[in-house]
Protein backbone atom coordinates (compact mmCIF):
# COMPACT_ATOMS: atom_id res chain seq x y z
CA UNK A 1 0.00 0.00 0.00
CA UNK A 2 2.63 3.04 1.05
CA UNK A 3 5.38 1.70 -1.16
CA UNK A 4 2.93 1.03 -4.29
CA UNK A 5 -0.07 2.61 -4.51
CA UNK A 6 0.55 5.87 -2.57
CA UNK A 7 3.65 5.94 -3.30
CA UNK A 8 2.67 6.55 -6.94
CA UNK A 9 -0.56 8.37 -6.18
CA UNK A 10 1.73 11.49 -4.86
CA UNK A 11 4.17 11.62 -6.88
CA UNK A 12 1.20 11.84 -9.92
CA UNK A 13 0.30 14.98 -8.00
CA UNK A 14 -2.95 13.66 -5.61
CA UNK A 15 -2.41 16.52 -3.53
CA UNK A 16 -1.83 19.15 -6.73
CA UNK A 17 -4.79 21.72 -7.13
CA UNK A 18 -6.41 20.94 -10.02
CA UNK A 19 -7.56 24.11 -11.76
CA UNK A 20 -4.07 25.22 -11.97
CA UNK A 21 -2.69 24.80 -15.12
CA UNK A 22 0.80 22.91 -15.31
CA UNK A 23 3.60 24.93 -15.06
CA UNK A 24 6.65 25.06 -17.08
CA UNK A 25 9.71 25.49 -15.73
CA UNK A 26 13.13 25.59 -18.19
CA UNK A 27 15.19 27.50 -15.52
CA UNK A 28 15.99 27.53 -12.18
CA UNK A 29 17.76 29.50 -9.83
CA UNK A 30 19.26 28.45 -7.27
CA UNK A 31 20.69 30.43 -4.20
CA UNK A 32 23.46 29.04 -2.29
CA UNK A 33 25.83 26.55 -3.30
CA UNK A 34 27.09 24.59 0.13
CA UNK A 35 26.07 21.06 0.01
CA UNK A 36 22.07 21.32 0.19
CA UNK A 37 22.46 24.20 -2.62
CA UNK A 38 25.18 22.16 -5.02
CA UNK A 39 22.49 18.93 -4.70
CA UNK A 40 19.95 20.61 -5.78
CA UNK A 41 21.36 21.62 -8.72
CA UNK A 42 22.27 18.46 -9.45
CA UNK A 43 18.80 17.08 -9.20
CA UNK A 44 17.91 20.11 -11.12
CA UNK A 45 20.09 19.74 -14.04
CA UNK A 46 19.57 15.82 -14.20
CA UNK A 47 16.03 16.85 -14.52
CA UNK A 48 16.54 18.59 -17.97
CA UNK A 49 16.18 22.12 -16.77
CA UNK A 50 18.91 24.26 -16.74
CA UNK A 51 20.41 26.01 -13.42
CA UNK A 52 21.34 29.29 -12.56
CA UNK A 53 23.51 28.53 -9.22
CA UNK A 54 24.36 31.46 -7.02
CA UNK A 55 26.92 31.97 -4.36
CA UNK A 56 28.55 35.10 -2.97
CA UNK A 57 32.28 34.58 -4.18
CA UNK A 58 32.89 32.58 -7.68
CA UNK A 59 35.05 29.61 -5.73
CA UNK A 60 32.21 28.65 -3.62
CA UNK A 61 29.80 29.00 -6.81
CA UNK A 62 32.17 26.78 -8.85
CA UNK A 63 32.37 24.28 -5.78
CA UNK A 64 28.95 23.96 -5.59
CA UNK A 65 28.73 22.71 -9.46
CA UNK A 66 32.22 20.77 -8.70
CA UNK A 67 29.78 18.55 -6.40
CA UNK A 68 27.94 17.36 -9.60
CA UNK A 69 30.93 16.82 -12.09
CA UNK A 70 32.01 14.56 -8.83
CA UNK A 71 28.48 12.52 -9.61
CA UNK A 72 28.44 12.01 -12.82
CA UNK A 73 32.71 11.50 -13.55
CA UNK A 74 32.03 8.89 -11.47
CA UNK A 75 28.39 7.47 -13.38
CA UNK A 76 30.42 7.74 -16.20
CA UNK A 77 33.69 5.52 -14.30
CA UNK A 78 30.99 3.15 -13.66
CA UNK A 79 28.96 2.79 -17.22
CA UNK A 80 26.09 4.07 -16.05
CA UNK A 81 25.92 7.20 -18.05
CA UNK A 82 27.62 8.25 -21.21
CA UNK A 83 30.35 10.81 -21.47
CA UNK A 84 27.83 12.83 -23.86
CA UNK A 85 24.99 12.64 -20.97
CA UNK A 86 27.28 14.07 -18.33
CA UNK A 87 28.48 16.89 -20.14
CA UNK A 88 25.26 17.88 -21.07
CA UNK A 89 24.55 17.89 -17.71
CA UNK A 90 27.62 19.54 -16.78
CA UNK A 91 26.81 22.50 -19.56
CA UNK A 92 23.23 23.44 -18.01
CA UNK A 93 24.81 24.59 -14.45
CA UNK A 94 25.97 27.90 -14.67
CA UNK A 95 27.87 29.20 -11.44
CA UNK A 96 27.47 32.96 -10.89
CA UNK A 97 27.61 35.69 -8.36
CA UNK A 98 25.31 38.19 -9.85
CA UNK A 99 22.01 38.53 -9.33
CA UNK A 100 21.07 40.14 -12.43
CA UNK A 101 21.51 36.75 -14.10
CA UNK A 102 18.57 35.13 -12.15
CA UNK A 103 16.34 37.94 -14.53
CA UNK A 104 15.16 35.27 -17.30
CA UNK A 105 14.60 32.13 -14.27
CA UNK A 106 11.16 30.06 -14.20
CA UNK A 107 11.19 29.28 -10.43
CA UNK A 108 14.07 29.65 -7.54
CA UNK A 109 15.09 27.48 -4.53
CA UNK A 110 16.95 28.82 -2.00
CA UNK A 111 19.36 27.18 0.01
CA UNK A 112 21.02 29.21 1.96
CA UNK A 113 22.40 29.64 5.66
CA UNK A 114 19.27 28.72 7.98
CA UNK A 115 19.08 32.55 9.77
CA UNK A 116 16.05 34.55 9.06
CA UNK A 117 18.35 37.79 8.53
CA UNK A 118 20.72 36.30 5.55
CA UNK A 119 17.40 34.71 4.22
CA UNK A 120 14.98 38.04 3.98
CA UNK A 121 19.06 39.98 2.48
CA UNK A 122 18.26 37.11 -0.28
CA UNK A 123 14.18 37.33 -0.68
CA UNK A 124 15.08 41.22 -0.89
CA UNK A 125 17.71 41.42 -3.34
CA UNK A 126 16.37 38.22 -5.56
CA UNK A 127 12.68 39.65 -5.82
CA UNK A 128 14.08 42.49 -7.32
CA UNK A 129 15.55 40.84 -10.84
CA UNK A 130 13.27 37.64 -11.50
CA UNK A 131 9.90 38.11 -13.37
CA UNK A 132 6.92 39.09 -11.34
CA UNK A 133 5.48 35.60 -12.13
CA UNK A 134 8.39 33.78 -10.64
CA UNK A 135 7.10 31.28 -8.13
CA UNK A 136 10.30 31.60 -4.85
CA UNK A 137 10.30 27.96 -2.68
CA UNK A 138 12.83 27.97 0.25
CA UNK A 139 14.88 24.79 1.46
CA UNK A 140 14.23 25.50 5.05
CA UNK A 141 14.48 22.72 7.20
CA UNK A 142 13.46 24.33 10.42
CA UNK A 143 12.14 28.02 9.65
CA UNK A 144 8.27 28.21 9.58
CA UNK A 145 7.66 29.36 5.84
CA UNK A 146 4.75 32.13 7.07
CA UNK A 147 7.34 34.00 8.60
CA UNK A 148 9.80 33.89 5.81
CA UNK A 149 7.12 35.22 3.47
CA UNK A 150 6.85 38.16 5.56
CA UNK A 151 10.06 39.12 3.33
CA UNK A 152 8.53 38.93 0.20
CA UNK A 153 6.42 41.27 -1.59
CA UNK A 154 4.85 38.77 -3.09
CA UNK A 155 3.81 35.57 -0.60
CA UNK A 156 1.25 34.01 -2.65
CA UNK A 157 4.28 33.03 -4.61
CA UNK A 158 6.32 31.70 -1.89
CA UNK A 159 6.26 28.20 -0.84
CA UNK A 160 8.59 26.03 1.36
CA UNK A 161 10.13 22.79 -0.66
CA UNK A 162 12.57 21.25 2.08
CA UNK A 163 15.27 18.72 0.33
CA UNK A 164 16.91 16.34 2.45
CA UNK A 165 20.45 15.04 2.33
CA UNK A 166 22.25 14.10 0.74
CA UNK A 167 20.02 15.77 -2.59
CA UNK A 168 20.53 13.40 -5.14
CA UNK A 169 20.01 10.08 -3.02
CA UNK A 170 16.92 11.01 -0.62
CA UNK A 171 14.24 10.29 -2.80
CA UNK A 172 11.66 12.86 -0.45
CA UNK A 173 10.85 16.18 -0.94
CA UNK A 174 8.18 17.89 2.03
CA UNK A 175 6.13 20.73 0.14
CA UNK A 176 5.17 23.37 3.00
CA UNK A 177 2.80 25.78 2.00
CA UNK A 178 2.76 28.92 3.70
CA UNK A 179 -0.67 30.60 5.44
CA UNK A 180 -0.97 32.97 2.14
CA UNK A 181 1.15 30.62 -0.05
CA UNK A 182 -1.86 30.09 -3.52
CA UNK A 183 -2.48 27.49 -5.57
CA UNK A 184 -0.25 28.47 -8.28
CA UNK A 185 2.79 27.84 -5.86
CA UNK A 186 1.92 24.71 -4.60
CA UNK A 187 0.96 23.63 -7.87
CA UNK A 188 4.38 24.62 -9.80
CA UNK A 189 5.93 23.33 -6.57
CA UNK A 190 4.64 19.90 -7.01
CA UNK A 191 5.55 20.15 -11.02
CA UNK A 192 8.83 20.58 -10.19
CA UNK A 193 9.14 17.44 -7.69
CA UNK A 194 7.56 15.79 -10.44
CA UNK A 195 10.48 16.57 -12.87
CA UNK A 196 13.28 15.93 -10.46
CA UNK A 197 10.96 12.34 -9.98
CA UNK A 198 11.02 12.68 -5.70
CA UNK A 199 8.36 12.02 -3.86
CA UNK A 200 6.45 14.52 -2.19
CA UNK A 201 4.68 15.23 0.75
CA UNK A 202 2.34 18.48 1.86
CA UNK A 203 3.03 19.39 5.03
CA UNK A 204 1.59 22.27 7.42
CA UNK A 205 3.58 25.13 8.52
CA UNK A 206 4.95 24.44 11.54
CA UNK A 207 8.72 24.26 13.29
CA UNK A 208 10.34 21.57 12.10
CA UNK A 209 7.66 20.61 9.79
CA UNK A 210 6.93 17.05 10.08
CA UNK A 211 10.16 15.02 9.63
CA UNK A 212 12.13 17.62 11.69
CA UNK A 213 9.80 16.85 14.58
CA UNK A 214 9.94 13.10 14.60
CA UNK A 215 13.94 12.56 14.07
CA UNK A 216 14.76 14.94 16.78
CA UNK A 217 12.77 12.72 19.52
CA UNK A 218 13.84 9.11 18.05
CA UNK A 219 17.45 10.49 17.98
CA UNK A 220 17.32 12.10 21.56
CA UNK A 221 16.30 8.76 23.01
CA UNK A 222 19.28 7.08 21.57
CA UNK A 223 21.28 9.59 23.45
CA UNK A 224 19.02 9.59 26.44
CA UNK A 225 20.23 5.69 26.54
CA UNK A 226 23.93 6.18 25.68
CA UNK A 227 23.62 8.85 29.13
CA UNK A 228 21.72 5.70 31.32
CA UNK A 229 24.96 3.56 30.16
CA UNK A 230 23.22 1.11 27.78
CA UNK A 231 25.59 -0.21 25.03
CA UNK A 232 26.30 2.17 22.01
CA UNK A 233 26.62 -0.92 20.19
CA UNK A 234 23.18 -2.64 21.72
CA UNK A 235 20.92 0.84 20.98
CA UNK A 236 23.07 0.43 17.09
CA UNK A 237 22.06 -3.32 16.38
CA UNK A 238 18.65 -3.04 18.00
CA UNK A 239 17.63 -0.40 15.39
CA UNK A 240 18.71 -2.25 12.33
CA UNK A 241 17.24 -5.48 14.17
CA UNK A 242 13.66 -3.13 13.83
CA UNK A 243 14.72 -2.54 10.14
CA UNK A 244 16.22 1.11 10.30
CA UNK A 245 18.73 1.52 7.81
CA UNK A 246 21.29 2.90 10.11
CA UNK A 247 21.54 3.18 13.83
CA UNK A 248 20.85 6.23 15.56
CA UNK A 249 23.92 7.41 16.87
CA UNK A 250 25.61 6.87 12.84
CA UNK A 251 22.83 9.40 11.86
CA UNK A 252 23.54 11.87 14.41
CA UNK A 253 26.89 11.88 13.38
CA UNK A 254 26.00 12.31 9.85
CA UNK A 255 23.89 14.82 10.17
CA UNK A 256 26.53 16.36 12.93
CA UNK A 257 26.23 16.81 16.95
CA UNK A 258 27.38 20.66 16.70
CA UNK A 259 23.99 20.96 14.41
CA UNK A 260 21.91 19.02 17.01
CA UNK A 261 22.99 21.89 19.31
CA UNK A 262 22.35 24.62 16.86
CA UNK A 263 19.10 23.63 16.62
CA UNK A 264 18.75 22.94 19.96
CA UNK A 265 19.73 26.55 21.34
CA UNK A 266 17.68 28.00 18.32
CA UNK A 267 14.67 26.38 19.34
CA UNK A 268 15.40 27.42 23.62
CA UNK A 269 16.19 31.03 22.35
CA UNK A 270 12.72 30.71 20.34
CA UNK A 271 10.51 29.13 23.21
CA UNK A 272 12.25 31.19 25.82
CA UNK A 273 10.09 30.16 29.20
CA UNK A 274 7.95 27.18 27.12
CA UNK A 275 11.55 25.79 26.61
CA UNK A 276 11.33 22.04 27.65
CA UNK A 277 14.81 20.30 28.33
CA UNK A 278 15.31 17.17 26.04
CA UNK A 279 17.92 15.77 28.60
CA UNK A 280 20.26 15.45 26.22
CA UNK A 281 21.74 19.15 26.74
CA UNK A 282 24.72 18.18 28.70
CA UNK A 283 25.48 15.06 26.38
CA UNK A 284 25.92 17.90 23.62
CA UNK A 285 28.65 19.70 25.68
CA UNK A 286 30.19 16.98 26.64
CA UNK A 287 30.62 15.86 23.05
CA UNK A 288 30.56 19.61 21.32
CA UNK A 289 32.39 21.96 23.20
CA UNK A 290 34.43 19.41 25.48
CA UNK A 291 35.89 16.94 23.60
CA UNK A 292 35.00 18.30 19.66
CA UNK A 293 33.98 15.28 18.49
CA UNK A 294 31.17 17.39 16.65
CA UNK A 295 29.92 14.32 13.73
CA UNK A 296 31.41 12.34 11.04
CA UNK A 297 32.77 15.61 9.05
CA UNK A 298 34.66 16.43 12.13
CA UNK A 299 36.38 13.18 12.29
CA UNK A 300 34.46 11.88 15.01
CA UNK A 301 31.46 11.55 17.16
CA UNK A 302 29.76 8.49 18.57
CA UNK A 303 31.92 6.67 15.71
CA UNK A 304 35.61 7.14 15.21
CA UNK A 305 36.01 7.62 11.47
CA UNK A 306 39.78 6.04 9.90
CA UNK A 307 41.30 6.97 6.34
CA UNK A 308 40.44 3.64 5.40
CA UNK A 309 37.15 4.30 5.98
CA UNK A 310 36.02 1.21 8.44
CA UNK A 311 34.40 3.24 11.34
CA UNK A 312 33.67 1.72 14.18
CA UNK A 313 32.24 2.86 17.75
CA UNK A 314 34.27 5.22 19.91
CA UNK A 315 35.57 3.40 22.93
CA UNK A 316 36.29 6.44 24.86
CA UNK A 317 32.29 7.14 25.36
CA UNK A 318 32.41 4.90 28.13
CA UNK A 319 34.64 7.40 30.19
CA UNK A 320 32.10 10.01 30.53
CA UNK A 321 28.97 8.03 30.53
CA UNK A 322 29.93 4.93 32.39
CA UNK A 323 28.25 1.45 30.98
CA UNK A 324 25.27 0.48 33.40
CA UNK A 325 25.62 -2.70 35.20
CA UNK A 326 22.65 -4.17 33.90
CA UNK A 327 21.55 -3.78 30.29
CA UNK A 328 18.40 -3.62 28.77
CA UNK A 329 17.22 -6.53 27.01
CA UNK A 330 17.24 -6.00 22.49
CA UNK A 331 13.89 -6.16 23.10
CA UNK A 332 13.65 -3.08 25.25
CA UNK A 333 15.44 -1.19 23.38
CA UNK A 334 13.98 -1.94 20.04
CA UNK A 335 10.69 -0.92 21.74
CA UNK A 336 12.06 2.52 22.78
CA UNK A 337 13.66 3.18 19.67
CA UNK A 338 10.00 2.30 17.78
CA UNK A 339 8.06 4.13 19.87
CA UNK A 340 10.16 7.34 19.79
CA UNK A 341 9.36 7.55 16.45
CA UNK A 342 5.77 6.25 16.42
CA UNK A 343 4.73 9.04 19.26
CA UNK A 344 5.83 12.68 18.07
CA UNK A 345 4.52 10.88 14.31
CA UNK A 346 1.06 10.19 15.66
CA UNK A 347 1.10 13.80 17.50
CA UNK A 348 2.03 15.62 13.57
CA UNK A 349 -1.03 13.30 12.62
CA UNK A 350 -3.04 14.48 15.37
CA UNK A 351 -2.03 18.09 15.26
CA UNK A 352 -2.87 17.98 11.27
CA UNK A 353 0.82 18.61 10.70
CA UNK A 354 0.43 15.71 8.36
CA UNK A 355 -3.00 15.35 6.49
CA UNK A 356 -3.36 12.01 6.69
CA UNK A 357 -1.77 8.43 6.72
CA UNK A 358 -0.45 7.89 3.96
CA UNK A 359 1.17 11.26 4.17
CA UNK A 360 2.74 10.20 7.56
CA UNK A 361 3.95 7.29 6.62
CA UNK A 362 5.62 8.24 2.59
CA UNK A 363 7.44 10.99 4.43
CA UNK A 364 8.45 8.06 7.16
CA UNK A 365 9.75 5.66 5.33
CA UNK A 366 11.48 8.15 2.74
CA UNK A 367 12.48 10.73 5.11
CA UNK A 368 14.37 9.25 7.81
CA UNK A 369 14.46 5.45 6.92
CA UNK A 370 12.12 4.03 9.10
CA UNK A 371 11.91 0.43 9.05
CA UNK A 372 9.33 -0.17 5.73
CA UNK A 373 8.69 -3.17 6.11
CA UNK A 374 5.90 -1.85 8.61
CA UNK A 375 4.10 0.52 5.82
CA UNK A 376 5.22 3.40 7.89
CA UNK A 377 4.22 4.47 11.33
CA UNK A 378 0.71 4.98 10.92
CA UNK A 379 0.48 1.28 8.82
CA UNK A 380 2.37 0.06 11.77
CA UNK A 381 -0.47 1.09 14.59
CA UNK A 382 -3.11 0.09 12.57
CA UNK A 383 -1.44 -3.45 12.20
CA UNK A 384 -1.34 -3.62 15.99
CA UNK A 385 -4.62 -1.77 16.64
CA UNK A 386 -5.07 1.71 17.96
CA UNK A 387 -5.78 -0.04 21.08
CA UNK A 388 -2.81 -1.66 21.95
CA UNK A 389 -0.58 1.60 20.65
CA UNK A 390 -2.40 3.42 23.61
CA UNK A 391 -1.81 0.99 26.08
CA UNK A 392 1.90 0.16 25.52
CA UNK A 393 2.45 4.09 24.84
CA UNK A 394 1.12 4.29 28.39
CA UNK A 395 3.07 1.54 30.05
CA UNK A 396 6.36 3.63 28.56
CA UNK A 397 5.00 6.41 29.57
CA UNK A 398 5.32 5.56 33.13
CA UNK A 399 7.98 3.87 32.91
CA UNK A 400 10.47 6.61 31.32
CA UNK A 401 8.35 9.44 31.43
CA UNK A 402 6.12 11.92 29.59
CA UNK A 403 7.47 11.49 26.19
CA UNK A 404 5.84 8.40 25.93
CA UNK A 405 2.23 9.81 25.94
CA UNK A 406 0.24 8.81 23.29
CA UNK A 407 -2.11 11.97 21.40
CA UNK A 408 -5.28 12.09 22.58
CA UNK A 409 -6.84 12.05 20.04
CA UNK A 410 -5.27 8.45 19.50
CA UNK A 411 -6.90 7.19 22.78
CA UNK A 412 -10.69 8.83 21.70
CA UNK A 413 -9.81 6.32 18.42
CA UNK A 414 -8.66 3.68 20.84
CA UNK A 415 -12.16 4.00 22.88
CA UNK A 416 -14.17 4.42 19.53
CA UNK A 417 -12.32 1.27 18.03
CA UNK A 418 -11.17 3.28 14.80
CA UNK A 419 -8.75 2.60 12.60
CA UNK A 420 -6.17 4.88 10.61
CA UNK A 421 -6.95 3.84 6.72
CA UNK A 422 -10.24 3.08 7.36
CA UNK A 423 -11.37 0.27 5.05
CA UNK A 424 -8.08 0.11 3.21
């Protein structure tokens, strides 16, 4: 059901508005050429259109189309795409630093540094050279998309389409519209996914949107476990036991500690008294500011990370949070790691962050990894019942605290005996 028939029912635009006719889009612009910025391009590019890709100096615009030559020198070492192919690729990125030559684009992503400031500099300076019918989507992974607009003179053309990375192997793309984002922009929002062939998802408005509100939790209680001295290597093979791809701790460190605490102090500076702690503060200083072991880019983190590329655990962990006498049984800690995820997912659902199962569980499974062969979260509670989600949610609960709470509007379902897909 998620991996067949929805699957393919949103990437042939289910959730496009229908009166809007289909938009066409030869050239895009794209602002920012660090890694999100140079993937995108790529995707761009392989899609047939051709790329405007803007950077403040020329070496960091040239690096960012340097990223795809690396991609396709390397299909091309491999057979899997002609010499031809790739340069024809190659030939529709065009590296610049002036914004004048954004003046004849179809659509523009921006990717740049995630601060409101440098984003509105961009909105500002970029709204003054492209057409006035120039649809402008922002690669925000955090940033609610409302308040972005505020920049623009034009919000009914600004929409949120959040990549994730790396670009050119995540095959999901989360569409946020923003509250006076139209038609037209969700519409030649979802075109464009269509042409890059991702899958997309439409997501509300919110912090985080929806992937960037489950991973946080289901990565937190990794850490929460590695602080209670439970094996690193127990909470690593329970995941993939439960059918993630990778263990926890390997995707904090590739998507970095130091941005884990970014995001954390953004989000404390943000919520100022309605801060909650996630317990894992403390963990992040340790690892941050103490000992730099910041993620995989740094060298290290949870993993140490050799020149011959075999990485394997960090033994020195066990020095600042001691191993716990007794461990946890796999079982246990499969359990936790599930229902990390399965909670804050059922609360998007609940909250209407998510429209509706299927949504939920595409952007699972494509998102973050998580284990398909349950369908996806929402797949997955249906297959036990609603029923037994709320009472095991419950038992956790008390047993580690709060977290664990299921939605309530999952218990009125649970007392109503209701069922996510209805009659699927």
């Amino acid at each position: 059901r998620t991996l067949f028939i929805n699957k393919q029912a949103a990437e042939k635009g289910e959730q496009r508005p229908k009166n809007v006719e289909k938009t066409a889009i030869k050239r895009v612009g794209v602002l920012g050429a660090g890694m999100m910025g140079a993937g995108i391009a790529y995707v761009t590019a392989k899609g047939g259109m051709e790329v405007v890709l803007l950077d403040r100096d020329m070496p960091a615009a040239e690096k960012g189309k340097a990223y795809s030559q690396g991609i396709v020198e390397k299909g091309v070492s491999k057979g899997k795409v002609t010499k031809e192919k790739a340069e024809e690729l190659l030939a529709r990125i065009r590296p610049t630093t002036k914004y004048e030559d954004l003046a004849d684009v179809d659509m523009i992503i921006e990717a740049v540094f995630e601060d409101p400031d440098v984003k509105a500099d961009v909105i500002k300076k970029t709204e003054a050279v492209i057409r006035k019918d120039v649809i402008f989507a922002s690669n925000t992974s955090t940033l609610p998309i409302t308040g972005l607009a505020k920049n623009s003179v034009r919000p009914d053309q600004f929409i949120g389409v959040h990549f994730f990375s790396p670009v050119d192997k995540m095959p999901l793309v989360e569409i946020i519209p923003g509250e006076k984002s139209g038609d037209r922009a969700l519409a030649a929002a979802l075109d464009y996914v269509g042409m890059i062939k991702k899958t997309p998802i439409v997501v509300k408005d919110t912090r985080g949107f929806y992937t960037n509100r489950v991973v946080p939790p289901y990565l937190n209680e990794a850490m929460l476990m590695v602080k209670e001295g439970i094996s690193p290597a127990l909470i690593e093979n329970a995941s993939k036991m439960l059918g993630m791809p990778v263990g926890p701790l390997a995707l904090v460190d590739e998507t970095s500690l130091e941005l884990g605490k970014r995001v954390m102090e953004a989000t404390k500076k943000e919520l100022g008294k309605d801060y909650k702690p996630s317990g894992v503060e403390d963990l992040f200083e340790v690892m941050v500011d103490k000992l730099g072991r910041k993620g995989r880019k740094s060298g290290g983190g949870f993993y140490d990370y050799p020149a011959d590329g075999k990485k394997s655990l960090w033994k020195g962990i066990a020095d600042y949070f001691p191993p716990a006498k007794t461990q946890p049984s796999a079982d246990e800690v499969k359990e936790r790691i599930l229902y990390a995820q399965l909670i804050p997912a059922a609360q998007c659902y609940a909250d209407g962050i998510v429209p509706d199962p299927q949504s939920a569980d595409l952007g699972a499974i494509f998102g973050w990894g998580f284990a398909p062969w349950t369908g996806g979260p929402m797949s997955f509670i249906d297959t036990i019942g609603v029923e037994t989600f709320v009472r095991k949610a419950e038992s956790l609960a008390q047993k580690y605290g709060a977290r664990f709470s299921p939605p309530q509007k999952f218990r009125d379902m649970a007392a109503k005996r209701e069922t996510l897909y209805k009659a699927a």
